[in-house]
ModelCIF file with pLDDT and N, C-alpha, C, O atoms, coordinates in Angstrom:
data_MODEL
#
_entry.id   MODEL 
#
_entity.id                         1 
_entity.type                       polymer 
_entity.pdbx_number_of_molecules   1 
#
_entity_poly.entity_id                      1 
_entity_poly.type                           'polypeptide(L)' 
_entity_poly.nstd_linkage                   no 
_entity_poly.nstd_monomer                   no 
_entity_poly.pdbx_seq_one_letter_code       
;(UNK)(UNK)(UNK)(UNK)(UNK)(UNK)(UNK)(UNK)(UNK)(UNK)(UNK)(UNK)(UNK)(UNK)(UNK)(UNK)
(UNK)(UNK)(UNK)(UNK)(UNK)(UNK)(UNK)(UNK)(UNK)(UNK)(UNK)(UNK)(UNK)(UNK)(UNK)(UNK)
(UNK)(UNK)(UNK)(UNK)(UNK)(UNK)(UNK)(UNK)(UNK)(UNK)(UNK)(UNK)(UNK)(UNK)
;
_entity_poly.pdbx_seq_one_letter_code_can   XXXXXXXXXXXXXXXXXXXXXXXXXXXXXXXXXXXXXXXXXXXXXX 
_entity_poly.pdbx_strand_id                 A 
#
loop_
_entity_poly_seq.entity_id 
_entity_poly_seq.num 
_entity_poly_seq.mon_id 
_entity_poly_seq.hetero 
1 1  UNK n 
1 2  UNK n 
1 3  UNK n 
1 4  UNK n 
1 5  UNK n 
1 6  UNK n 
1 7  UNK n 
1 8  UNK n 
1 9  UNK n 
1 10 UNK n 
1 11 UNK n 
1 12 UNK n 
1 13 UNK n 
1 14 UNK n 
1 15 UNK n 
1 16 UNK n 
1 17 UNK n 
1 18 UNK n 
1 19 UNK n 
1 20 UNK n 
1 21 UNK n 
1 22 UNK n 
1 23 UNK n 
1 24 UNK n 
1 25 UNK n 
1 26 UNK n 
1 27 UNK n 
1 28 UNK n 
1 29 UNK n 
1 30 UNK n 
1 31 UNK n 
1 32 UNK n 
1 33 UNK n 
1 34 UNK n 
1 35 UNK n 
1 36 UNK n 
1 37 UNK n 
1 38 UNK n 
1 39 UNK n 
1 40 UNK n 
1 41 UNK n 
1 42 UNK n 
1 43 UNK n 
1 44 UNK n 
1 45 UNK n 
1 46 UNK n 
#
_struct_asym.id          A 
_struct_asym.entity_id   1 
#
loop_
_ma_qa_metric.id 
_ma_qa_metric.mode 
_ma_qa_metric.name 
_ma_qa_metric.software_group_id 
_ma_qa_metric.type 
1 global pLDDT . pLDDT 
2 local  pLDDT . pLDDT 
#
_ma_qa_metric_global.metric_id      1 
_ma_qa_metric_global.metric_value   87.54 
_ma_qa_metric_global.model_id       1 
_ma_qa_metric_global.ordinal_id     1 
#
loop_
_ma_qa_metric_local.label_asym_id 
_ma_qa_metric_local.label_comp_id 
_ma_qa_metric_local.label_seq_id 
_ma_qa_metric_local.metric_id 
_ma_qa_metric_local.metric_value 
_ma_qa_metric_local.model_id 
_ma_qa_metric_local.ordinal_id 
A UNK 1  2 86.00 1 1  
A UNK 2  2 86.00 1 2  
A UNK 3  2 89.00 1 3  
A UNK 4  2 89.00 1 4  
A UNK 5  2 89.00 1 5  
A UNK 6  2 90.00 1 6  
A UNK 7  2 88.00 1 7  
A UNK 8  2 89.00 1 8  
A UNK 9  2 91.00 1 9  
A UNK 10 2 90.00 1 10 
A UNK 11 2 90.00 1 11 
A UNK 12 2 89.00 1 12 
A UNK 13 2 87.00 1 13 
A UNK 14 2 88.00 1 14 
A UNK 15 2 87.00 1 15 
A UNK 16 2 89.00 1 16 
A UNK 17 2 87.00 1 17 
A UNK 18 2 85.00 1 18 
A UNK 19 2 85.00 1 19 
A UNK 20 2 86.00 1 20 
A UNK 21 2 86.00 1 21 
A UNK 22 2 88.00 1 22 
A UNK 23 2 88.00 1 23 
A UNK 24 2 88.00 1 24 
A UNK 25 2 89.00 1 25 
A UNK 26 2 92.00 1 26 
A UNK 27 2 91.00 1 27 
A UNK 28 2 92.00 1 28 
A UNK 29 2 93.00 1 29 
A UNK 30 2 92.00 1 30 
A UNK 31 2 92.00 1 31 
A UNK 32 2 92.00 1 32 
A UNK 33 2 93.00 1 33 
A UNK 34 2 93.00 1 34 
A UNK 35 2 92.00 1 35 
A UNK 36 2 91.00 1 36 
A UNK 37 2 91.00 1 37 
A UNK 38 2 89.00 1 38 
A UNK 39 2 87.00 1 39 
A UNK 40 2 86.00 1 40 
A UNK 41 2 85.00 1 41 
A UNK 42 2 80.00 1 42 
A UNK 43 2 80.00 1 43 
A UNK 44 2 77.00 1 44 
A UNK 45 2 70.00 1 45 
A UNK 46 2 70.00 1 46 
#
loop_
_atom_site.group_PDB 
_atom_site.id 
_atom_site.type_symbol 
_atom_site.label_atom_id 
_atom_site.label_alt_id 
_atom_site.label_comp_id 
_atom_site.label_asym_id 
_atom_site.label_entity_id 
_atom_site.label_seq_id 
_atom_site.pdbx_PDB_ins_code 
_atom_site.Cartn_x 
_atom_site.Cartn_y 
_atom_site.Cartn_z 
_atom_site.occupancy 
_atom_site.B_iso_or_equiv 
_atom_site.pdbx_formal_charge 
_atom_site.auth_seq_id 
_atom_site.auth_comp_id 
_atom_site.auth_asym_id 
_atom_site.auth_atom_id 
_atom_site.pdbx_PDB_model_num 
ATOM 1   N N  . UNK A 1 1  ? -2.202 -3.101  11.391 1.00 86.00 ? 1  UNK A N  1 
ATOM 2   C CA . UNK A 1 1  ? -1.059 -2.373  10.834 1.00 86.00 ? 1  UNK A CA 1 
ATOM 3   C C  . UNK A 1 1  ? -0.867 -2.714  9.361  1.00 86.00 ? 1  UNK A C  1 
ATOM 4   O O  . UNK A 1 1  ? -0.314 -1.808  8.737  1.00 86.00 ? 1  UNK A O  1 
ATOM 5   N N  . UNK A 1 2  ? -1.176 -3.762  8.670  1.00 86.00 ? 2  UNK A N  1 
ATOM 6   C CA . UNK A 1 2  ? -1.534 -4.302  7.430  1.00 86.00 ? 2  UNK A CA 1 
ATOM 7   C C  . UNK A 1 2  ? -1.862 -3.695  6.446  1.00 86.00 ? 2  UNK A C  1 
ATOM 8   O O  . UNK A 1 2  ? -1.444 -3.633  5.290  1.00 86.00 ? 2  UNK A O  1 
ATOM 9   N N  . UNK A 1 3  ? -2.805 -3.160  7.107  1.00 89.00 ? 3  UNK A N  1 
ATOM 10  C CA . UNK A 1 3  ? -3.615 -2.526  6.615  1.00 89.00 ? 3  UNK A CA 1 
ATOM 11  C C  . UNK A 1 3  ? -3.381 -1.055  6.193  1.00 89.00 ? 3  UNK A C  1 
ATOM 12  O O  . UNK A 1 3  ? -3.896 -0.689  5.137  1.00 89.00 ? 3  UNK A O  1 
ATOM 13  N N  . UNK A 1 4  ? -2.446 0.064   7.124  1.00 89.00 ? 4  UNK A N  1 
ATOM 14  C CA . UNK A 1 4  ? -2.007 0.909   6.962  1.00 89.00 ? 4  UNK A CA 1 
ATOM 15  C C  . UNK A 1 4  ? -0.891 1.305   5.965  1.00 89.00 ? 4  UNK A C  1 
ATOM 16  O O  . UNK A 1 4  ? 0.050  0.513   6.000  1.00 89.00 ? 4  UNK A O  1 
ATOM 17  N N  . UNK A 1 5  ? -0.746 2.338   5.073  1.00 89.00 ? 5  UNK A N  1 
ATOM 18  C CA . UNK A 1 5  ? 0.453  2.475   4.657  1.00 89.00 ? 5  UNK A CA 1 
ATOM 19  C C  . UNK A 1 5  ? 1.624  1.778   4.914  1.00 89.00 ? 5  UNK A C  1 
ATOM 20  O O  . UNK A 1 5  ? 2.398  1.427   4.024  1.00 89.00 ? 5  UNK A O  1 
ATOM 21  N N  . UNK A 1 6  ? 1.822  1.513   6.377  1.00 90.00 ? 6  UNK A N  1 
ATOM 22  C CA . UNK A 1 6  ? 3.089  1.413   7.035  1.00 90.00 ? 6  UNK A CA 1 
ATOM 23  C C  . UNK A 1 6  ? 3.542  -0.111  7.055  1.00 90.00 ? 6  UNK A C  1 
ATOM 24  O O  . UNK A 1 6  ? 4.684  -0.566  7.123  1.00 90.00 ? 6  UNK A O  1 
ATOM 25  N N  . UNK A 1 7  ? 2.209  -0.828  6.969  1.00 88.00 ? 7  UNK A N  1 
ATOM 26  C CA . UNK A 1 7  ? 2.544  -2.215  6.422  1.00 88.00 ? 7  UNK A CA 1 
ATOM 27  C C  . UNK A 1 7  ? 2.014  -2.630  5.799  1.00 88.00 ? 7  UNK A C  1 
ATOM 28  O O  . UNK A 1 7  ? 2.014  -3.845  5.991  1.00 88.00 ? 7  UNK A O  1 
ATOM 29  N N  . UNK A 1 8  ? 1.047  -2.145  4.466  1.00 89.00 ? 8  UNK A N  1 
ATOM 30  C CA . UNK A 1 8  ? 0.157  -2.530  3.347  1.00 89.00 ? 8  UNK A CA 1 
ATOM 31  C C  . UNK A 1 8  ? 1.420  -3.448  2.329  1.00 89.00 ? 8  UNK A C  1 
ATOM 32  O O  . UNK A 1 8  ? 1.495  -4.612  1.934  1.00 89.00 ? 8  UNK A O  1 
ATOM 33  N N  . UNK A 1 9  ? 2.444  -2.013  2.161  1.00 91.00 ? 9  UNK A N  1 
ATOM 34  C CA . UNK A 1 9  ? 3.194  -2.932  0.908  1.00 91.00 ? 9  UNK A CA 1 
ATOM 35  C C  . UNK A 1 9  ? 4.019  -4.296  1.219  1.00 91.00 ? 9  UNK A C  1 
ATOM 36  O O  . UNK A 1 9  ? 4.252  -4.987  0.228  1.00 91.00 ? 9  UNK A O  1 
ATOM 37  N N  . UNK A 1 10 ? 4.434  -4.712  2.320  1.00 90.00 ? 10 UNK A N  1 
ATOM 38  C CA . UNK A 1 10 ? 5.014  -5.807  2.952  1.00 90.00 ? 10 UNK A CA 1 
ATOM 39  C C  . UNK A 1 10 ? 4.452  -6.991  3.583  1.00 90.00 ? 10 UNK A C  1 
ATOM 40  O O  . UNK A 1 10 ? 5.152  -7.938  3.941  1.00 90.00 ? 10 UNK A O  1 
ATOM 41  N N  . UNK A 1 11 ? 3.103  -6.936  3.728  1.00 90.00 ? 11 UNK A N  1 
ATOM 42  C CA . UNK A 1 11 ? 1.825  -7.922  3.984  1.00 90.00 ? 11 UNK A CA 1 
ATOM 43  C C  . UNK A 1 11 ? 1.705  -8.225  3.031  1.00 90.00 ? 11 UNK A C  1 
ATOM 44  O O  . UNK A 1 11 ? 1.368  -9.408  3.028  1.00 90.00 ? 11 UNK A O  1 
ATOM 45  N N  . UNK A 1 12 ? 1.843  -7.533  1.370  1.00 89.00 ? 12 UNK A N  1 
ATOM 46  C CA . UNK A 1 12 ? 0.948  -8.102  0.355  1.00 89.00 ? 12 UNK A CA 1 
ATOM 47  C C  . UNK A 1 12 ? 0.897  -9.177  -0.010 1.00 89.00 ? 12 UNK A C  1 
ATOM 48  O O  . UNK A 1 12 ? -0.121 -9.769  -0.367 1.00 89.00 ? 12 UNK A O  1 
ATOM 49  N N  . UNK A 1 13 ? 2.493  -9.780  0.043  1.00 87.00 ? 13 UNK A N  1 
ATOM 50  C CA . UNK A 1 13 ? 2.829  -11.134 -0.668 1.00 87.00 ? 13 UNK A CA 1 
ATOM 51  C C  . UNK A 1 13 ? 2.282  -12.186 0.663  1.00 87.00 ? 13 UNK A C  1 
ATOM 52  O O  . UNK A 1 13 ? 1.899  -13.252 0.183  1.00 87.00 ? 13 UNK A O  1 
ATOM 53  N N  . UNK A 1 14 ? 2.184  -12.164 1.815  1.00 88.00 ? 14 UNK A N  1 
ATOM 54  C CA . UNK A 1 14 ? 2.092  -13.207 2.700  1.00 88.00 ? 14 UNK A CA 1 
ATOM 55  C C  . UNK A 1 14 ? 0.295  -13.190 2.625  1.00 88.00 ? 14 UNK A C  1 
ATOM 56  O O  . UNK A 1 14 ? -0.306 -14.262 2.561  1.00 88.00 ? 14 UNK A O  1 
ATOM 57  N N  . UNK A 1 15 ? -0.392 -11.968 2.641  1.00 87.00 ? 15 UNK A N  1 
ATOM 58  C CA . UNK A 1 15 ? -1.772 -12.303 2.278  1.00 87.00 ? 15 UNK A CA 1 
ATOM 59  C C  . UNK A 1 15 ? -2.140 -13.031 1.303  1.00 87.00 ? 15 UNK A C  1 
ATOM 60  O O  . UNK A 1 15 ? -3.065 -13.806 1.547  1.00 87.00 ? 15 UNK A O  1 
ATOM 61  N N  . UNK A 1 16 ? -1.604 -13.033 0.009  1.00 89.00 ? 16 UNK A N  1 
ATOM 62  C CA . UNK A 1 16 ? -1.894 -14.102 -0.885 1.00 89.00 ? 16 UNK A CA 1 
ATOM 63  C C  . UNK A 1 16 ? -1.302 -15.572 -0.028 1.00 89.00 ? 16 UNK A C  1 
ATOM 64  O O  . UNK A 1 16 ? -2.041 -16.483 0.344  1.00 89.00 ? 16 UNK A O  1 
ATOM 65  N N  . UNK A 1 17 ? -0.164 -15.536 0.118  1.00 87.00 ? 17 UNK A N  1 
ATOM 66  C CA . UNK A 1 17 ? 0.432  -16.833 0.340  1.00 87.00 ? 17 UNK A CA 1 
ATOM 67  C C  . UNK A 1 17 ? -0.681 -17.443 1.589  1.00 87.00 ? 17 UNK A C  1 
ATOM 68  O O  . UNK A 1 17 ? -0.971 -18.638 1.544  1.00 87.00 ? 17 UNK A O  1 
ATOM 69  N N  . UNK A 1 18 ? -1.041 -16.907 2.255  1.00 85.00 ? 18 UNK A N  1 
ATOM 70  C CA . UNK A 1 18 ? -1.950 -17.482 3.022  1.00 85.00 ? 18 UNK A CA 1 
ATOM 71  C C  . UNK A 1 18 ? -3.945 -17.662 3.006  1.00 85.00 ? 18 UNK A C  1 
ATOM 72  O O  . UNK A 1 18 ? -4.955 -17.890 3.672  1.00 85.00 ? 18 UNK A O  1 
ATOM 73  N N  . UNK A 1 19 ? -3.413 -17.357 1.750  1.00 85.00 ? 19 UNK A N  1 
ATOM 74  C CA . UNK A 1 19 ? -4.795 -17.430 0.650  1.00 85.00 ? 19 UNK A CA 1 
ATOM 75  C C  . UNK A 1 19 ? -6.092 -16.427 0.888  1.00 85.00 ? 19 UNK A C  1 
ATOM 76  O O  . UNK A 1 19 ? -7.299 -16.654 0.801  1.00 85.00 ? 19 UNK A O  1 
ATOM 77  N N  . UNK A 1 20 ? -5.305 -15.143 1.248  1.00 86.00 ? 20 UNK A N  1 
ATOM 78  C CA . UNK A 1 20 ? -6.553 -14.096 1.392  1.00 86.00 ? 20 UNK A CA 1 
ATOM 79  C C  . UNK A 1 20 ? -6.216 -12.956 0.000  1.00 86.00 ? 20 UNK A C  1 
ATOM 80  O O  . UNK A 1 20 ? -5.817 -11.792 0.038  1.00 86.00 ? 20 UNK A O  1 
ATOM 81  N N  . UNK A 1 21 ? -6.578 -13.882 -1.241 1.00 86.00 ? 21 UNK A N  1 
ATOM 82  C CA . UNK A 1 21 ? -6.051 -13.159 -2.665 1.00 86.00 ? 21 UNK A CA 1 
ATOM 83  C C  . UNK A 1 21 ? -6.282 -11.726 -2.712 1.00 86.00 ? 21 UNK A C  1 
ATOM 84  O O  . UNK A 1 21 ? -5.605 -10.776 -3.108 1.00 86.00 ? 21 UNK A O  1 
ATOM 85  N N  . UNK A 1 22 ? -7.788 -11.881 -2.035 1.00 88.00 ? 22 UNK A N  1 
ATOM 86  C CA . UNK A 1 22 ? -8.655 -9.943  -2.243 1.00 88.00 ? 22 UNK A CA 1 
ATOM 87  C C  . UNK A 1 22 ? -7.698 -9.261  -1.505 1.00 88.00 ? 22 UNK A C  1 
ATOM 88  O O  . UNK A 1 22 ? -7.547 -8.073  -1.788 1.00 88.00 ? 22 UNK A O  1 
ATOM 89  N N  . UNK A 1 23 ? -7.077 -9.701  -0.699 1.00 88.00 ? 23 UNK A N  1 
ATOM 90  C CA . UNK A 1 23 ? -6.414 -8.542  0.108  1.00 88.00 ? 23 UNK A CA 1 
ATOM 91  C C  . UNK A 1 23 ? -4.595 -7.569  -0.747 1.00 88.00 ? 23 UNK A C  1 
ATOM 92  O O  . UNK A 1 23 ? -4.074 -6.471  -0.555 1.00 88.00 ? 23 UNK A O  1 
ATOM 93  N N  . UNK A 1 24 ? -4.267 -8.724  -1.613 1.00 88.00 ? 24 UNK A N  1 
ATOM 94  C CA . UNK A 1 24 ? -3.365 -8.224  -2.123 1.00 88.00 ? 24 UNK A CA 1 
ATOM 95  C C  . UNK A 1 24 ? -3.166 -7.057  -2.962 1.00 88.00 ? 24 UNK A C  1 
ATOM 96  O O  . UNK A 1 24 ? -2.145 -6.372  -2.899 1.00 88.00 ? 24 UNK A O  1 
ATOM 97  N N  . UNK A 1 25 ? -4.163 -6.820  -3.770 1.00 89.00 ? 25 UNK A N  1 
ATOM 98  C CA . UNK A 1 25 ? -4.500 -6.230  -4.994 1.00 89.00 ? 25 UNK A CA 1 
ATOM 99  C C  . UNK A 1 25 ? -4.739 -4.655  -4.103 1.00 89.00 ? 25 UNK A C  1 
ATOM 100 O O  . UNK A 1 25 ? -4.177 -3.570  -4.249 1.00 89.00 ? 25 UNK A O  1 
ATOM 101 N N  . UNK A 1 26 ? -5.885 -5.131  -3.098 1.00 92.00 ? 26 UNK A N  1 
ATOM 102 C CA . UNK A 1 26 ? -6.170 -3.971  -2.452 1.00 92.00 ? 26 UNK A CA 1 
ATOM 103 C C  . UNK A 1 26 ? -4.965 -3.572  -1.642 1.00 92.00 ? 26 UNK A C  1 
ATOM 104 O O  . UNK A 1 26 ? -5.496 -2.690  -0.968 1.00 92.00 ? 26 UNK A O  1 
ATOM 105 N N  . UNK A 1 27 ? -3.687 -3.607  -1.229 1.00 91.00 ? 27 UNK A N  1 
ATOM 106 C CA . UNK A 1 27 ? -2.667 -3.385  -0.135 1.00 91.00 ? 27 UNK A CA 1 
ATOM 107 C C  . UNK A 1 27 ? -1.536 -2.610  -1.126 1.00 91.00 ? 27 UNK A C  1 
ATOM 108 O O  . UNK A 1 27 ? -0.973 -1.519  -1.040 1.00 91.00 ? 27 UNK A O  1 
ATOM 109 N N  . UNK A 1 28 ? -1.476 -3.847  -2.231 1.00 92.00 ? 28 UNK A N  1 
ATOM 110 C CA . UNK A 1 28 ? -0.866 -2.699  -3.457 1.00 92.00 ? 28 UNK A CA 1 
ATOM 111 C C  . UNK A 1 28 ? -1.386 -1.023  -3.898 1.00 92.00 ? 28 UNK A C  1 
ATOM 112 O O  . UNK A 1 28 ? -0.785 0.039   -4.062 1.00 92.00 ? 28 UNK A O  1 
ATOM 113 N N  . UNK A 1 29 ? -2.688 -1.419  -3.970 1.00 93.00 ? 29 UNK A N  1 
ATOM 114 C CA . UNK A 1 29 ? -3.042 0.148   -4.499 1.00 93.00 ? 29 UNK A CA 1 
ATOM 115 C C  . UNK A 1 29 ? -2.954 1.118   -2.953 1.00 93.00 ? 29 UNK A C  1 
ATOM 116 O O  . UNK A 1 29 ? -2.670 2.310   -3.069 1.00 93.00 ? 29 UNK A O  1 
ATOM 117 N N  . UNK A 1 30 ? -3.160 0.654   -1.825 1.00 92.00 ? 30 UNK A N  1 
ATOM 118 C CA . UNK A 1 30 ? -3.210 1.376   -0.915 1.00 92.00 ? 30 UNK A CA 1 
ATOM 119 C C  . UNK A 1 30 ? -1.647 1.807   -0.933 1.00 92.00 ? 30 UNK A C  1 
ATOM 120 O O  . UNK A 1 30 ? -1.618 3.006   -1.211 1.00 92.00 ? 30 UNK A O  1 
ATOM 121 N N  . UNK A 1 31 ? -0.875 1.509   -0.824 1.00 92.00 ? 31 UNK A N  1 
ATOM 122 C CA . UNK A 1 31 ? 0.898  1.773   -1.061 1.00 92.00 ? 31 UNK A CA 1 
ATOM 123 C C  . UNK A 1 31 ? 0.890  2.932   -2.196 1.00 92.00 ? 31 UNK A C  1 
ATOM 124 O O  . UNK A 1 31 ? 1.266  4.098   -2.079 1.00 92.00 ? 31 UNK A O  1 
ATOM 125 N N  . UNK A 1 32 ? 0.382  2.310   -3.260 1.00 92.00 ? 32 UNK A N  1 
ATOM 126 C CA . UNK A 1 32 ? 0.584  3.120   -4.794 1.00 92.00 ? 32 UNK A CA 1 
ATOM 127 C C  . UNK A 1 32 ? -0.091 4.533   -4.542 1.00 92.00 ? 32 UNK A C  1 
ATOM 128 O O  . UNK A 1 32 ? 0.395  5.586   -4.955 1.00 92.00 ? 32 UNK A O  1 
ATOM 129 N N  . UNK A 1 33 ? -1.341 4.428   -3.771 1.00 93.00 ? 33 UNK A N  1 
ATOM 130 C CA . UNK A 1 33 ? -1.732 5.979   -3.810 1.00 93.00 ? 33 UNK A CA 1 
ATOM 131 C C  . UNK A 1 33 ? -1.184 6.225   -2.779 1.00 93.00 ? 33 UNK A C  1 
ATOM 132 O O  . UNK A 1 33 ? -1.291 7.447   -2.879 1.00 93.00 ? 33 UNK A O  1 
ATOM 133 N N  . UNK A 1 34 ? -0.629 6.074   -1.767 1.00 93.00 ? 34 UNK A N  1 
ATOM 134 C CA . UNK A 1 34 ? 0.026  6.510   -0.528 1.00 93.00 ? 34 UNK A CA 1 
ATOM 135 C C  . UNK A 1 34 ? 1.129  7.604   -1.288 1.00 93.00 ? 34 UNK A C  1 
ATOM 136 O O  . UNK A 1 34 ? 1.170  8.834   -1.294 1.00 93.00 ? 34 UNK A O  1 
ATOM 137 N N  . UNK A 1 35 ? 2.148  6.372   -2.034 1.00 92.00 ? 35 UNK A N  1 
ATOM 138 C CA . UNK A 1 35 ? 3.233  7.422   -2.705 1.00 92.00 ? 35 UNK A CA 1 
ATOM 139 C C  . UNK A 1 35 ? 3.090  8.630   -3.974 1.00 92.00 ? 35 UNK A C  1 
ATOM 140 O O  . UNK A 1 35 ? 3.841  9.501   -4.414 1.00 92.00 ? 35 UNK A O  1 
ATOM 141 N N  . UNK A 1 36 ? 1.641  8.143   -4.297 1.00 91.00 ? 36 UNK A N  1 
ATOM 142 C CA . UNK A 1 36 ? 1.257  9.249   -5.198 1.00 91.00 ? 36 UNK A CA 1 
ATOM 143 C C  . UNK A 1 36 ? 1.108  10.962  -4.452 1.00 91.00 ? 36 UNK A C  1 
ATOM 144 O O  . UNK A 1 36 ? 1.494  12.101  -4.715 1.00 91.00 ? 36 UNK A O  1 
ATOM 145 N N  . UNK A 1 37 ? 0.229  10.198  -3.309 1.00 91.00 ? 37 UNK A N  1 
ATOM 146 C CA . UNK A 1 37 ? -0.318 11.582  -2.748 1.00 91.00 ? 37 UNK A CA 1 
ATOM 147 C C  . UNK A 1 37 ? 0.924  12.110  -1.959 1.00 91.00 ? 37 UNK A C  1 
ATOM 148 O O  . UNK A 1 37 ? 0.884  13.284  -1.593 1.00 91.00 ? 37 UNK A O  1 
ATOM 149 N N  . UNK A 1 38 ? 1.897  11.441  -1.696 1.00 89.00 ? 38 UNK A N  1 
ATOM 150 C CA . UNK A 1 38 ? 3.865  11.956  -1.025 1.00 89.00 ? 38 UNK A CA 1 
ATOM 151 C C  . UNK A 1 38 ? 3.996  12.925  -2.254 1.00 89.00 ? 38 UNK A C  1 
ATOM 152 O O  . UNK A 1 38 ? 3.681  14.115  -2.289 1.00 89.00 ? 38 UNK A O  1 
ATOM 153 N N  . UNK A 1 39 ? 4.547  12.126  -3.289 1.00 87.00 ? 39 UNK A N  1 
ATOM 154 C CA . UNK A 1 39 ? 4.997  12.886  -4.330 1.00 87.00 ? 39 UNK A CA 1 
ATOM 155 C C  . UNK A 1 39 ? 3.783  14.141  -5.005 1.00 87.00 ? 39 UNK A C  1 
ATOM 156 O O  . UNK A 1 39 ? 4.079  14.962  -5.874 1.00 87.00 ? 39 UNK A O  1 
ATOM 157 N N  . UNK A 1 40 ? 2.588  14.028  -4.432 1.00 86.00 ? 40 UNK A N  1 
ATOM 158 C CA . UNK A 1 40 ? 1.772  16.007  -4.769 1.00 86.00 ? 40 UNK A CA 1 
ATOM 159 C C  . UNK A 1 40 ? 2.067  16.147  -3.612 1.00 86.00 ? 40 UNK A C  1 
ATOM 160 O O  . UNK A 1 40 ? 1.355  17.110  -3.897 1.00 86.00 ? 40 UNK A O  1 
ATOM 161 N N  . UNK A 1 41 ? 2.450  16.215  -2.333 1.00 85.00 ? 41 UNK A N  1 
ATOM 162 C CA . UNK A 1 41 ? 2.477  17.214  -1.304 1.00 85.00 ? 41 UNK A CA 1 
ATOM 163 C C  . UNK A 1 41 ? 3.691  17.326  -1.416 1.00 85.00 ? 41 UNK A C  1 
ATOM 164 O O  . UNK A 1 41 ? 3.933  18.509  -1.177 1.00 85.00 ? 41 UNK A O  1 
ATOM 165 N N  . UNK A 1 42 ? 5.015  16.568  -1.737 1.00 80.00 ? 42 UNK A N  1 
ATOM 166 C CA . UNK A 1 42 ? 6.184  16.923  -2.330 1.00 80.00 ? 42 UNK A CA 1 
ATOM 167 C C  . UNK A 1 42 ? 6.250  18.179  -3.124 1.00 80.00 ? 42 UNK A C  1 
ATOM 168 O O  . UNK A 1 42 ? 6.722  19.303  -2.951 1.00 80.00 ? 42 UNK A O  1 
ATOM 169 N N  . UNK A 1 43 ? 5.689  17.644  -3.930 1.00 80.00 ? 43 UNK A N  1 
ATOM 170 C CA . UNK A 1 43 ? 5.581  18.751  -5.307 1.00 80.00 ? 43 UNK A CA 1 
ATOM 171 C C  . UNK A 1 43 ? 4.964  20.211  -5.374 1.00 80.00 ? 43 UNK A C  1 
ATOM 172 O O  . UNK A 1 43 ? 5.021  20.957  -6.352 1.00 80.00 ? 43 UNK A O  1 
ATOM 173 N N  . UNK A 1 44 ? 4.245  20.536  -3.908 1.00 77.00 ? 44 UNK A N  1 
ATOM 174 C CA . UNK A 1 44 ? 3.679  21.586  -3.176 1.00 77.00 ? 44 UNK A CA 1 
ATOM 175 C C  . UNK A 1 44 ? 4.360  22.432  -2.384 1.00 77.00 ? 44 UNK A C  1 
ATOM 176 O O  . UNK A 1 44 ? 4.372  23.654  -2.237 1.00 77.00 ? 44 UNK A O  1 
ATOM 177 N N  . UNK A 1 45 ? 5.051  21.312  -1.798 1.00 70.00 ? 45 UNK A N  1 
ATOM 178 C CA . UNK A 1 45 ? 5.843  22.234  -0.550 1.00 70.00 ? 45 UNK A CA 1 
ATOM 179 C C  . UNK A 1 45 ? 7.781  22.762  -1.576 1.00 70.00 ? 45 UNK A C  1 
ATOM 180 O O  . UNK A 1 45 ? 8.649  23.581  -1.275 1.00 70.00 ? 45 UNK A O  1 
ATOM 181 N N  . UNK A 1 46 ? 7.681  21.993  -2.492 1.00 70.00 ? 46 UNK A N  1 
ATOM 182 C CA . UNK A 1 46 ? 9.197  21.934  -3.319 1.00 70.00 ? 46 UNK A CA 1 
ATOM 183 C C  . UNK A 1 46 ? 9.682  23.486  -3.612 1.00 70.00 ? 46 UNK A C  1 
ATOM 184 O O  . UNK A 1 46 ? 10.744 23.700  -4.196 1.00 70.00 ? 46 UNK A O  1 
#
């Protein structure tokens, strides 16, 4: 679930803290384009 949108952005900080650094960077951008691609299908259906 971490891994998914649905808990990428809220894992990020405990994956570092538990010293899996690569995973943070990658959980952020998975979030960041998540809400990118909301806001164009937003911006489609508007």
């Amino acid at each position: 679930v971490g891994w998914t949108p649905f808990g990428a952005p809220w894992t990020a900080g405990i994956d570092l803290a538990q010293g899996r650094v690569w995973a943070a960077p990658l959980k952020l951008l998975i979030t960041a384009v998540t809400i990118v691609a909301l806001l164009a299908w937003w911006s489609r259906s508007l």
